[in-house]
N, C-alpha and C. Protein backbone atom coordinates (compact mmCIF):
# COMPACT_ATOMS: atom_id res chain seq x y z
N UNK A 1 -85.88 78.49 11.52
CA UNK A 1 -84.60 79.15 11.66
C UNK A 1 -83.64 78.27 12.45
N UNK A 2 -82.34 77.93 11.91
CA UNK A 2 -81.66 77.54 12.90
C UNK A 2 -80.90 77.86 13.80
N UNK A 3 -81.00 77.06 14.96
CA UNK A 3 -80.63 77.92 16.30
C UNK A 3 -79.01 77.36 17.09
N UNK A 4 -78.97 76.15 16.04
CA UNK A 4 -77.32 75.53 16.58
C UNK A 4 -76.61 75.10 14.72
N UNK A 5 -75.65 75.25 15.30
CA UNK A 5 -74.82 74.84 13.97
C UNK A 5 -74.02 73.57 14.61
N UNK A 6 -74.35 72.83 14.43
CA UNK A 6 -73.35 71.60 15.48
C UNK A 6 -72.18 71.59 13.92
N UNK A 7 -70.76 71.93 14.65
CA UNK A 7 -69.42 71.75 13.66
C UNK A 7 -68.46 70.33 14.39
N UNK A 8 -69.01 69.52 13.36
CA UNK A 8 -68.64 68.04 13.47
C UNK A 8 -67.34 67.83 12.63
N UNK A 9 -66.68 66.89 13.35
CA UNK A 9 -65.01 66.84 12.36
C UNK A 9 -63.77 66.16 12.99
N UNK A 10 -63.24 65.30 12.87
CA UNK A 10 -62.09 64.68 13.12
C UNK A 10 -61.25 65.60 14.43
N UNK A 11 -60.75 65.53 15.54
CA UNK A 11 -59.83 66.08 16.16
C UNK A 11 -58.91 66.61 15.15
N UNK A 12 -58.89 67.45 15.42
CA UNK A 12 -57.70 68.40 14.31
C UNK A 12 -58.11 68.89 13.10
N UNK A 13 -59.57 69.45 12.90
CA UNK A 13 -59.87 69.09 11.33
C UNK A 13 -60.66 71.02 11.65
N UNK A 14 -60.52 71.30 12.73
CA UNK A 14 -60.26 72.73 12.83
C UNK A 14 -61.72 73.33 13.04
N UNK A 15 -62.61 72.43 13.61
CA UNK A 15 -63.86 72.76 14.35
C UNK A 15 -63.82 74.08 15.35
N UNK A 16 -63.07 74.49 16.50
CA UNK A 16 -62.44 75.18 17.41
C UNK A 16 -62.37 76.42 16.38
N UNK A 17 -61.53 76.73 15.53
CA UNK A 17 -61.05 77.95 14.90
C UNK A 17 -62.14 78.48 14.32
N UNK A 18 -62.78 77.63 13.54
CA UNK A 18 -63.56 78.14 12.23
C UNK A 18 -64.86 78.56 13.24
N UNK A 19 -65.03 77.89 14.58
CA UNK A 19 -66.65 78.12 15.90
C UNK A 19 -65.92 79.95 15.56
N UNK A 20 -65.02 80.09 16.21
CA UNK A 20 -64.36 81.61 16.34
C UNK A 20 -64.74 82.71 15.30
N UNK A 21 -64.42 81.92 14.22
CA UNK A 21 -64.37 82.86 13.06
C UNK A 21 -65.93 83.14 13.19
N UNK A 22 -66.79 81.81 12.85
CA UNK A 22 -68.04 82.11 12.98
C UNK A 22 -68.74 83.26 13.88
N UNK A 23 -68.49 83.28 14.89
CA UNK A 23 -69.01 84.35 15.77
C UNK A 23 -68.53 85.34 15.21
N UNK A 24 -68.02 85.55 14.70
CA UNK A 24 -67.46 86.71 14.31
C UNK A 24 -68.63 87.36 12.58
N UNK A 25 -69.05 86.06 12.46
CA UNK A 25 -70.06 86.44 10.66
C UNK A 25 -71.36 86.37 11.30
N UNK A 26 -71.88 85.76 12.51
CA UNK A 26 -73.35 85.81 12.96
C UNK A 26 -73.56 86.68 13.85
N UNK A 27 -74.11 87.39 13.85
CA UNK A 27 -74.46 88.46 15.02
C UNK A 27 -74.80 87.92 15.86
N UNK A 28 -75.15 88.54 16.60
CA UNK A 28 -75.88 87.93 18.02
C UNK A 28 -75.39 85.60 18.52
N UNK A 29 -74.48 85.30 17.84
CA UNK A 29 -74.05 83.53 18.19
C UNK A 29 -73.32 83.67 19.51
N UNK A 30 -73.21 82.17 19.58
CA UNK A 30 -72.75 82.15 21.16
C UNK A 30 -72.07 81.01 20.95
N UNK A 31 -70.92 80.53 21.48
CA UNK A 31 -70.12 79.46 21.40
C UNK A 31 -71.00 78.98 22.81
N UNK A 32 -70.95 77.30 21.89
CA UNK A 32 -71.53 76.50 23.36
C UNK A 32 -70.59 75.32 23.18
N UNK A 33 -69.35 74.83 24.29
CA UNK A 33 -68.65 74.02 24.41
C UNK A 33 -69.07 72.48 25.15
N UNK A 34 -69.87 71.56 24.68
CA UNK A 34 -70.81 70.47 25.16
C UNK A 34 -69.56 70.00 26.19
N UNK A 35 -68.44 70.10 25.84
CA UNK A 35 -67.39 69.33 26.62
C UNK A 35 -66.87 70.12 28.03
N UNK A 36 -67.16 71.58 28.52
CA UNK A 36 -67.37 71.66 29.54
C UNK A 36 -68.67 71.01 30.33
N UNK A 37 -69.37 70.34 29.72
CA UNK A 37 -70.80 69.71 30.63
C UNK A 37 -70.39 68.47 30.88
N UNK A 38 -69.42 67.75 29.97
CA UNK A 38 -68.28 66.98 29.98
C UNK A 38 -66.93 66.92 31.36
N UNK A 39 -66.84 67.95 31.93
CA UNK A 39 -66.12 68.67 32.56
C UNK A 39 -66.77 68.59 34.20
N UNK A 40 -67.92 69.49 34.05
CA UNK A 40 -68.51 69.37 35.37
C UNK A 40 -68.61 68.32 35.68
N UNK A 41 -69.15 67.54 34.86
CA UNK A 41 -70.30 65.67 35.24
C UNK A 41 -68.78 64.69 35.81
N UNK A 42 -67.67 65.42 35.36
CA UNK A 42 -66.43 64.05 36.31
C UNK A 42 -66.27 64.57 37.62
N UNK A 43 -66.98 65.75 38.19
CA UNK A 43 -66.89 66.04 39.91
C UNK A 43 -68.18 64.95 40.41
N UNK A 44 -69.01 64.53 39.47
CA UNK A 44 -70.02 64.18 40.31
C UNK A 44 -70.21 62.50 39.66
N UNK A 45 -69.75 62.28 38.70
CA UNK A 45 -69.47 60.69 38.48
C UNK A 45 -68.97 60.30 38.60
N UNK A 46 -68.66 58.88 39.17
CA UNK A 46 -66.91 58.15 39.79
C UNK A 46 -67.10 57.00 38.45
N UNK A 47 -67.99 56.85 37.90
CA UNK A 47 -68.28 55.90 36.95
C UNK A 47 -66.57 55.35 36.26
N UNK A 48 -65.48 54.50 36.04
CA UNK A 48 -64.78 54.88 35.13
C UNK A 48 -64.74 54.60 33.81
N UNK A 49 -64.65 55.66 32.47
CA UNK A 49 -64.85 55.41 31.07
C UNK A 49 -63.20 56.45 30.76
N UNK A 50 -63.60 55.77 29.19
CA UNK A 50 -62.60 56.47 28.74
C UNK A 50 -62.61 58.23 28.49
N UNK A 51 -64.16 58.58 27.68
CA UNK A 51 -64.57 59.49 27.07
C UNK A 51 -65.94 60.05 27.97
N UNK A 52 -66.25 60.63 28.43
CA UNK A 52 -67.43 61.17 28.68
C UNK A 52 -68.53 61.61 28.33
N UNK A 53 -68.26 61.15 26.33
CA UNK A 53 -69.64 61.05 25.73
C UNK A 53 -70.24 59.48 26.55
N UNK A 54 -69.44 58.62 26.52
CA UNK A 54 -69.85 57.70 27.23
C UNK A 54 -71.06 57.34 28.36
N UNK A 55 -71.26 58.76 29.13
CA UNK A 55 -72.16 58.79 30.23
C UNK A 55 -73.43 59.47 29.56
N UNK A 56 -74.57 58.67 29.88
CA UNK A 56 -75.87 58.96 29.66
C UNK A 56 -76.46 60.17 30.06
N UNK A 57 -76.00 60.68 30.81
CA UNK A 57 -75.88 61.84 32.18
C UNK A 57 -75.68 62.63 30.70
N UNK A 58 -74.34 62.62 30.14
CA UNK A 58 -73.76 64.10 29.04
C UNK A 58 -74.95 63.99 28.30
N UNK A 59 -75.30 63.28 27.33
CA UNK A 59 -75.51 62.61 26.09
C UNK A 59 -77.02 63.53 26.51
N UNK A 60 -77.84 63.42 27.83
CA UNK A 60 -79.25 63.91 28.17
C UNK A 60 -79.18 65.39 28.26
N UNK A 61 -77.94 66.06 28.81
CA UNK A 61 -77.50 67.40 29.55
C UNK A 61 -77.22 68.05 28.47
N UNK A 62 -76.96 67.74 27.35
CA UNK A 62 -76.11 68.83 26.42
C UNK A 62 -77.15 69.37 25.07
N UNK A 63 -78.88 69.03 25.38
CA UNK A 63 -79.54 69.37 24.77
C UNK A 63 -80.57 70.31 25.64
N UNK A 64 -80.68 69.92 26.95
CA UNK A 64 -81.07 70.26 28.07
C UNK A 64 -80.32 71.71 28.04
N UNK A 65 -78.92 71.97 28.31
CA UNK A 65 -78.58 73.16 28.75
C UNK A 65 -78.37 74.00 27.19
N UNK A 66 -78.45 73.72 26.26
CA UNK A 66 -78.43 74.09 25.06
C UNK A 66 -79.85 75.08 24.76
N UNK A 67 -80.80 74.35 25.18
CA UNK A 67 -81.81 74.57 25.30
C UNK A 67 -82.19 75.61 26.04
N UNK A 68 -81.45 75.54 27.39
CA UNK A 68 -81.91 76.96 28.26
C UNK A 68 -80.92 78.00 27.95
N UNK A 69 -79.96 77.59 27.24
CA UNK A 69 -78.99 79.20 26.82
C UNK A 69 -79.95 79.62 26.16
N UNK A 70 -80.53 78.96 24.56
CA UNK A 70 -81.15 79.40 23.88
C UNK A 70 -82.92 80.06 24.22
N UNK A 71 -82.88 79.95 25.18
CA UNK A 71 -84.12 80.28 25.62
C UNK A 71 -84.30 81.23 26.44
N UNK A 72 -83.04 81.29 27.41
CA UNK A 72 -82.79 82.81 28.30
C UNK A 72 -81.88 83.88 27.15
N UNK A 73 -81.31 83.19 26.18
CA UNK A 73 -80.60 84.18 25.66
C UNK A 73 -80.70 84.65 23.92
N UNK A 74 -81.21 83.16 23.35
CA UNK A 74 -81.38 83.64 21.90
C UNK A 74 -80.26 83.35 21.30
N UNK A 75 -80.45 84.12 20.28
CA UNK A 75 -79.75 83.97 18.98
C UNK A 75 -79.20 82.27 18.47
N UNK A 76 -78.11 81.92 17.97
CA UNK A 76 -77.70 81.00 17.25
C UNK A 76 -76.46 80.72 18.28
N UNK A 77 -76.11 79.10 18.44
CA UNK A 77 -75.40 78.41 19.27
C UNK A 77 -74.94 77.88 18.18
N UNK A 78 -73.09 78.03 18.56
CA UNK A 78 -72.10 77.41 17.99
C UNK A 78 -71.30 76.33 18.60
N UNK A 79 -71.47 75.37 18.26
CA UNK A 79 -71.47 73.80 18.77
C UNK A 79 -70.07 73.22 17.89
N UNK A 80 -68.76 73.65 18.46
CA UNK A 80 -67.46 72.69 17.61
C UNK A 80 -67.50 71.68 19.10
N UNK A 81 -68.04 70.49 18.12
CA UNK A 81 -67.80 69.11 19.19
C UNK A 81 -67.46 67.77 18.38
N UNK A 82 -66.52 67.10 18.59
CA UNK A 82 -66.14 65.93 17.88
C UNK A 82 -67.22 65.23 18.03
N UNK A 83 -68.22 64.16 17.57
CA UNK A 83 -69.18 62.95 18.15
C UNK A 83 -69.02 62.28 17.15
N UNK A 84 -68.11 60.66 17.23
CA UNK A 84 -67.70 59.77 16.24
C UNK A 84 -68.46 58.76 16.54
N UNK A 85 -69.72 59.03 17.20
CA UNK A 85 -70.44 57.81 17.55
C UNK A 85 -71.70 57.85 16.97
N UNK A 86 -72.42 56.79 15.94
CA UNK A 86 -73.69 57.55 15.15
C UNK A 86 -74.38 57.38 16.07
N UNK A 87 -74.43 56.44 17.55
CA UNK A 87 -75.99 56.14 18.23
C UNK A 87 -75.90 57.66 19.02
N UNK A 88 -74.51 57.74 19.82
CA UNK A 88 -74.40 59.31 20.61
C UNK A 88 -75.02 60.55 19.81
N UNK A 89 -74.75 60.31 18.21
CA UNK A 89 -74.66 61.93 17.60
C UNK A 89 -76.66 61.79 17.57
N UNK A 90 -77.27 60.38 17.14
CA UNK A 90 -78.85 60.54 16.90
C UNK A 90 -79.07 61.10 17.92
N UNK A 91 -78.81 60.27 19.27
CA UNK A 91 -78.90 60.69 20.40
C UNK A 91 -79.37 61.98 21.11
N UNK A 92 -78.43 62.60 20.77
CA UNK A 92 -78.30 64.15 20.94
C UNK A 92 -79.26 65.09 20.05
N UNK A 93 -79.12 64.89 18.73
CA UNK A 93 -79.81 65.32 17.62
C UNK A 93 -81.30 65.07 18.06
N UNK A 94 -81.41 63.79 18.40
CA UNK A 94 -82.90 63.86 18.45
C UNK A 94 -83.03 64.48 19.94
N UNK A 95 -82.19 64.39 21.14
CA UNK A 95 -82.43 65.36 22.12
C UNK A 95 -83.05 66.79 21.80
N UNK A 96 -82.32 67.60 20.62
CA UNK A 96 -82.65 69.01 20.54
C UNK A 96 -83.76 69.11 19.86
N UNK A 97 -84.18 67.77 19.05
CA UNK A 97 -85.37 68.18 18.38
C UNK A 97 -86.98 67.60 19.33
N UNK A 98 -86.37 67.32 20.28
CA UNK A 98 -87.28 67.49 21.15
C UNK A 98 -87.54 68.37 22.04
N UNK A 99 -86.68 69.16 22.04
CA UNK A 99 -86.65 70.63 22.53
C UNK A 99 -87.52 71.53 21.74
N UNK A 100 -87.33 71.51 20.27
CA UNK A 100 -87.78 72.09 19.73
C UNK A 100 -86.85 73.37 18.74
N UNK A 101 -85.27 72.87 19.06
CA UNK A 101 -84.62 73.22 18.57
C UNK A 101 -83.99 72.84 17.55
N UNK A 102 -84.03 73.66 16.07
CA UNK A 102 -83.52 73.24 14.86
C UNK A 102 -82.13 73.37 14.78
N UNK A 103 -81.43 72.25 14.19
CA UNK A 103 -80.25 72.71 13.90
C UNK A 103 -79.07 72.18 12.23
N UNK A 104 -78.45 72.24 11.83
CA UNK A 104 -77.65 71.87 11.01
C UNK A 104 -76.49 71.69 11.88
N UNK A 105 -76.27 70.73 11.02
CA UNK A 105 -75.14 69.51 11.67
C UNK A 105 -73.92 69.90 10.74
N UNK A 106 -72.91 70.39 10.82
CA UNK A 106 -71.92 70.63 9.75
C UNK A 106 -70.53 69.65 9.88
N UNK A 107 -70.29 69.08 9.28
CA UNK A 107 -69.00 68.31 8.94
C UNK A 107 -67.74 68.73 8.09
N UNK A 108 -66.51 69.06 8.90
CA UNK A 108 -65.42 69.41 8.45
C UNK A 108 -64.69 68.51 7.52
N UNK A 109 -64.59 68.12 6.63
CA UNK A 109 -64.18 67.13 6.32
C UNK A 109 -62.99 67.17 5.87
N UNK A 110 -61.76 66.09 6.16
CA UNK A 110 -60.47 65.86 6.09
C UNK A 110 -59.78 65.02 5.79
N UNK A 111 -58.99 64.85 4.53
CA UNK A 111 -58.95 63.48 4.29
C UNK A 111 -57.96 63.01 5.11
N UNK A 112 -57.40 61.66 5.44
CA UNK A 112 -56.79 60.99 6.67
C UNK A 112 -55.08 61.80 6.81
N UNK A 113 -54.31 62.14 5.38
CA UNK A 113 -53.02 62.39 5.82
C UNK A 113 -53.45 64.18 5.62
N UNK A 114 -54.23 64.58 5.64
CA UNK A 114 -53.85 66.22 5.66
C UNK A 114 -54.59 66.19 7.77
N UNK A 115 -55.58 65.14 7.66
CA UNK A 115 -55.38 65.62 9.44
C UNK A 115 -54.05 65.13 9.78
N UNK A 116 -53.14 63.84 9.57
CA UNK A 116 -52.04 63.70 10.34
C UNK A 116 -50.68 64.77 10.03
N UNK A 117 -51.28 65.80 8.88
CA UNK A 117 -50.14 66.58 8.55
C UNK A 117 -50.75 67.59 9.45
N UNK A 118 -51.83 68.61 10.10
CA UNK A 118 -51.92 69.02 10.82
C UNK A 118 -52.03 69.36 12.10
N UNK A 119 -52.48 67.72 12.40
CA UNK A 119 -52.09 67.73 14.16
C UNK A 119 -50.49 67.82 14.12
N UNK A 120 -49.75 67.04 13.45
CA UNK A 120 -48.56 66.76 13.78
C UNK A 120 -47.85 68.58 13.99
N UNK A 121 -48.44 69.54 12.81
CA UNK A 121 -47.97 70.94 13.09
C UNK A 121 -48.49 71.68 14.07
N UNK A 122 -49.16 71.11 14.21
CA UNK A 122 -50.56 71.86 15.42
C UNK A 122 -49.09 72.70 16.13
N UNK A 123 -49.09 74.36 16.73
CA UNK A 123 -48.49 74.57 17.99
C UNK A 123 -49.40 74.70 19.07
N UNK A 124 -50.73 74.84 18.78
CA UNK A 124 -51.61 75.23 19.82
C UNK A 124 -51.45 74.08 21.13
N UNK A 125 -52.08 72.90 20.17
CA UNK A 125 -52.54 72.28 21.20
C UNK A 125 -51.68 71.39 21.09
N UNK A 126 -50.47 71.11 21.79
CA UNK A 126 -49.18 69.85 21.22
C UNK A 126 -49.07 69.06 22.19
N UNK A 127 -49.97 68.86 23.76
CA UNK A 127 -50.61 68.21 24.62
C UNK A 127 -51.49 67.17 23.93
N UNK A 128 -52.32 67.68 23.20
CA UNK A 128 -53.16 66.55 23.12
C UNK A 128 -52.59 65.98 21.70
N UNK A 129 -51.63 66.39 21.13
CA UNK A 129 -50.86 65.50 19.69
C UNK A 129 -51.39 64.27 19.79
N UNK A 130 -50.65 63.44 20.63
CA UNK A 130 -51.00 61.97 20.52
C UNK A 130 -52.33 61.21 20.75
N UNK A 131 -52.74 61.58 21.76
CA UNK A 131 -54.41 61.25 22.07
C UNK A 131 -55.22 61.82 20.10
N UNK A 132 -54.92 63.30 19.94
CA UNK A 132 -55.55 63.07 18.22
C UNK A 132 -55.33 62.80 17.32
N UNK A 133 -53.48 61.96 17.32
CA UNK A 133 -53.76 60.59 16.33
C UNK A 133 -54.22 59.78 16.33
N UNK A 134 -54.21 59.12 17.68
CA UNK A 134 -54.58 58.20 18.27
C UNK A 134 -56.20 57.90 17.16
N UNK A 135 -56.89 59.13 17.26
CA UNK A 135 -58.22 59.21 16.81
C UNK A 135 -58.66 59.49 15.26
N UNK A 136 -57.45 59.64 14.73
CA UNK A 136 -57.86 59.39 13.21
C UNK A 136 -58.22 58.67 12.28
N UNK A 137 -58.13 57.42 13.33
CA UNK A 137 -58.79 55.96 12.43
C UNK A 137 -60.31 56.09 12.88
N UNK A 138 -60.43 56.34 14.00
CA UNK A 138 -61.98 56.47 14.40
C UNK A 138 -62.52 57.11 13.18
N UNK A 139 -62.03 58.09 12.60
CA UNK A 139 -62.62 59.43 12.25
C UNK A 139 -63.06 58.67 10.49
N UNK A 140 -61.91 57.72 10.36
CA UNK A 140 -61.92 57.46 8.90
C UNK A 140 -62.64 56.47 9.19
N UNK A 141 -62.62 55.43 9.97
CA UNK A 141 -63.75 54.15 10.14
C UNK A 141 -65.47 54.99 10.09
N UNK A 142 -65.86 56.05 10.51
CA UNK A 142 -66.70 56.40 10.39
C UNK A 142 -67.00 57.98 9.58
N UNK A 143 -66.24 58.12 9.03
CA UNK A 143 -66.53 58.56 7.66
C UNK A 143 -67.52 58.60 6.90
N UNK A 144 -68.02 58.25 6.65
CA UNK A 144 -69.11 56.92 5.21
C UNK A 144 -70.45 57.66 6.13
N UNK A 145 -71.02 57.69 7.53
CA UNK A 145 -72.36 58.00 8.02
C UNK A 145 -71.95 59.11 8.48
N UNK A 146 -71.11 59.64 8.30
CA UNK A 146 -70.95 61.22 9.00
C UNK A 146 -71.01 62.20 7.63
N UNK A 147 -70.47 61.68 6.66
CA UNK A 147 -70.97 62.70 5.37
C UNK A 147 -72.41 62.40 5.04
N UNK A 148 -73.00 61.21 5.12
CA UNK A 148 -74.25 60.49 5.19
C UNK A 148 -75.15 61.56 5.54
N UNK A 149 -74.87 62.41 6.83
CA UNK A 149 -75.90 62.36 8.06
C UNK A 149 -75.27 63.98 8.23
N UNK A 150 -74.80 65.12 7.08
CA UNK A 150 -74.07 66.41 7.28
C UNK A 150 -74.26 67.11 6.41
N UNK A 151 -74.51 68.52 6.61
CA UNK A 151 -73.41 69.14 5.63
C UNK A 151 -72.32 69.31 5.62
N UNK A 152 -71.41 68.74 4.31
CA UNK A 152 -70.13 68.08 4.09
C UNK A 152 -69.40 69.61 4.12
N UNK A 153 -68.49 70.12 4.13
CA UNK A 153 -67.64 71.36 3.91
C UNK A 153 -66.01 70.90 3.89
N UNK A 154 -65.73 70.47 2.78
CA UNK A 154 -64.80 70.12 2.24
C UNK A 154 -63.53 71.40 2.87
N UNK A 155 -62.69 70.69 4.01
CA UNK A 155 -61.72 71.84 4.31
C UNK A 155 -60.66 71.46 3.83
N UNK A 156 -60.07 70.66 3.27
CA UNK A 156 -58.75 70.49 3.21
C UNK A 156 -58.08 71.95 2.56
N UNK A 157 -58.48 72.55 1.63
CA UNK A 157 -58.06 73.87 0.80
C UNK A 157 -58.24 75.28 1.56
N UNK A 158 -59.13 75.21 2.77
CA UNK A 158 -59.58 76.60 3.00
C UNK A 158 -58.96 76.84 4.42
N UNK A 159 -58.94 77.69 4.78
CA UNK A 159 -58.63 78.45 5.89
C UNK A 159 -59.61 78.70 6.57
N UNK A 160 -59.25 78.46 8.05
CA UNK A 160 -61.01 79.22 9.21
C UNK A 160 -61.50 79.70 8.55
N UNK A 161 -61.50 80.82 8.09
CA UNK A 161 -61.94 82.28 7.77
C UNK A 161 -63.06 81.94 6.31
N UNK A 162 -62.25 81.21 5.53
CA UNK A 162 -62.60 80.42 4.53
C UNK A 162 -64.12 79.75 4.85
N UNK A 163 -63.56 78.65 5.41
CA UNK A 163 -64.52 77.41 5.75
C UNK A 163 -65.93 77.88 6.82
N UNK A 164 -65.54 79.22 8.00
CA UNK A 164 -66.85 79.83 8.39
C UNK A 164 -67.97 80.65 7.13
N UNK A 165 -67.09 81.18 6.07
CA UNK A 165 -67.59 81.75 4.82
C UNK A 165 -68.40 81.12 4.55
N UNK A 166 -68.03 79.99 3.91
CA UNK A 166 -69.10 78.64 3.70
C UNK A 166 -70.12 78.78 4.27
N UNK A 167 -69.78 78.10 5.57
CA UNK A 167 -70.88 77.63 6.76
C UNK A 167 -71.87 78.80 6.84
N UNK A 168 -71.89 79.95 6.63
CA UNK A 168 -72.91 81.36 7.22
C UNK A 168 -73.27 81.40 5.42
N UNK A 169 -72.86 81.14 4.79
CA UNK A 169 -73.60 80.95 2.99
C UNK A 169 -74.09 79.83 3.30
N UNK A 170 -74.45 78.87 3.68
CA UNK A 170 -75.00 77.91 3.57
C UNK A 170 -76.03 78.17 4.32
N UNK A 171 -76.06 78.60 5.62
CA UNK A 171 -77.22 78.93 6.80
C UNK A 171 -77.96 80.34 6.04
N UNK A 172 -77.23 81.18 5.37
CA UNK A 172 -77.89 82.08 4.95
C UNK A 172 -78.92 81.81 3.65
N UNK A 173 -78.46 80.54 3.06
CA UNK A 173 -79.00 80.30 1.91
C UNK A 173 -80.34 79.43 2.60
N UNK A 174 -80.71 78.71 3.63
CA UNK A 174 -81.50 77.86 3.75
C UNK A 174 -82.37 79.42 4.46
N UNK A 175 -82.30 80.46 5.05
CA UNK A 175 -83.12 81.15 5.17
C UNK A 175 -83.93 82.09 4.30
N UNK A 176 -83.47 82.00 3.36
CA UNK A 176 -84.14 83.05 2.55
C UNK A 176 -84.48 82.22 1.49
C-alpha cells in the first residue's frame, strides 16, 4: 500500500494546489511539507548554500520524520516538493525505502511556456515570481530523468481538482 505520494513538478506547475485537493479525495492523508524541515535546519546550520536540499542534514531528516508521522499517525502522506536533483531525489527515495515506506513518485508535468504563462499570472505567490523563473530551465534541463523515474500526469489541460482525480485513479488502480 502506498503510504506517500511524493508530487514532483517544476515551481509553478501546481504541486501545492492539487496536495489540497488531494486531501480532500483520500481519507484519512496528511500533507507533509519536507521544506519546513528545510526551515528548522537554517536555525541550527550556519553552513552557507543556496537551497537547503543542499544539506545532508535535510536530504537524511525528511525520510526520518516522514517516517515517524507515518508511524504515530498512519494513513497516506502528501509530499508537494520540487527535487530537480536526480542524486537528492534517489537519495531520499531510497531513504523511505529503507524505512520501509512505499511510495509513488508523481510528476506534474509542464511544458516550458505554459509554466512561464503561469507563474507570470500566479496572484498567490508574486514574491517568489522571479526566483520561479529563474528555475524553469532547471526544470526543462532535467526533464528527460524525471518523466524517466515518475508517474507522468500530464497537467497542462487540467485543473487541481482535475489532476488530484488522476492521481487517487491511479493510486486506486495500483490497489486493487
Amino acid at each position: 500500500m502506498t503510504q506517500i505520494l511524493w508530487i514532483n513538478g517544476a515551481f509553478g506547475s501546481g504541486k501545492t494546489t492539487t496536495a489540497q485537493k488531494l486531501l480532500e479525495l483520500l481519507p484519512g492523508a496528511r500533507l507533509f511539507d519536507p521544506e519546513i524541515v528545510g526551515f528548522m535546519l537554517r536555525h541550527y546550520i550556519t553552513e552557507p548554500i543556496k537551497d537547503f536540499q543542499d544539506w545532508p542534514a535535510w536530504r537524511g531528516l525528511v525520510p526520518e520524520v516522514a517516517a515517524q508521522m507515518l508511524r504515530h499517525y498512519g494513513g497516506v502522506l502528501v509530499v508537494p516538493m520540487t527535487i530537480l536533483r536526480e542524486d537528492y531525489l534517489t537519495e531520499i527515495l531510497a531513504g523511505l525505502t529503507l524505512q520501509g515506506i512505499e511510495y509513488q513518485h508523481i510528476l506534474l508535468d509542464v511544458s516550458e511556456a505554459e509554466l512561464i504563462r503561469r507563474i507570470e499570472s500566479d496572484t498567490v505567490e508574486t514574491g517568489a515570481r522571479q526566483w520561479r523563473l529563474e528555475h524553469v530551465e532547471t526544470y526543462v534541463q532535467n526533464r528527460e530523468w524525471l518523466r524517466a523515474n515518475s508517474h507522468v500526469v500530464e497537467s497542462r489541460r487540467l485543473n487541481a481538482e482535475q489532476v488530484a482525480s488522476v492521481i487517487a485513479g491511479h493510486l486506486a488502480a495500483l490497489t486493487s
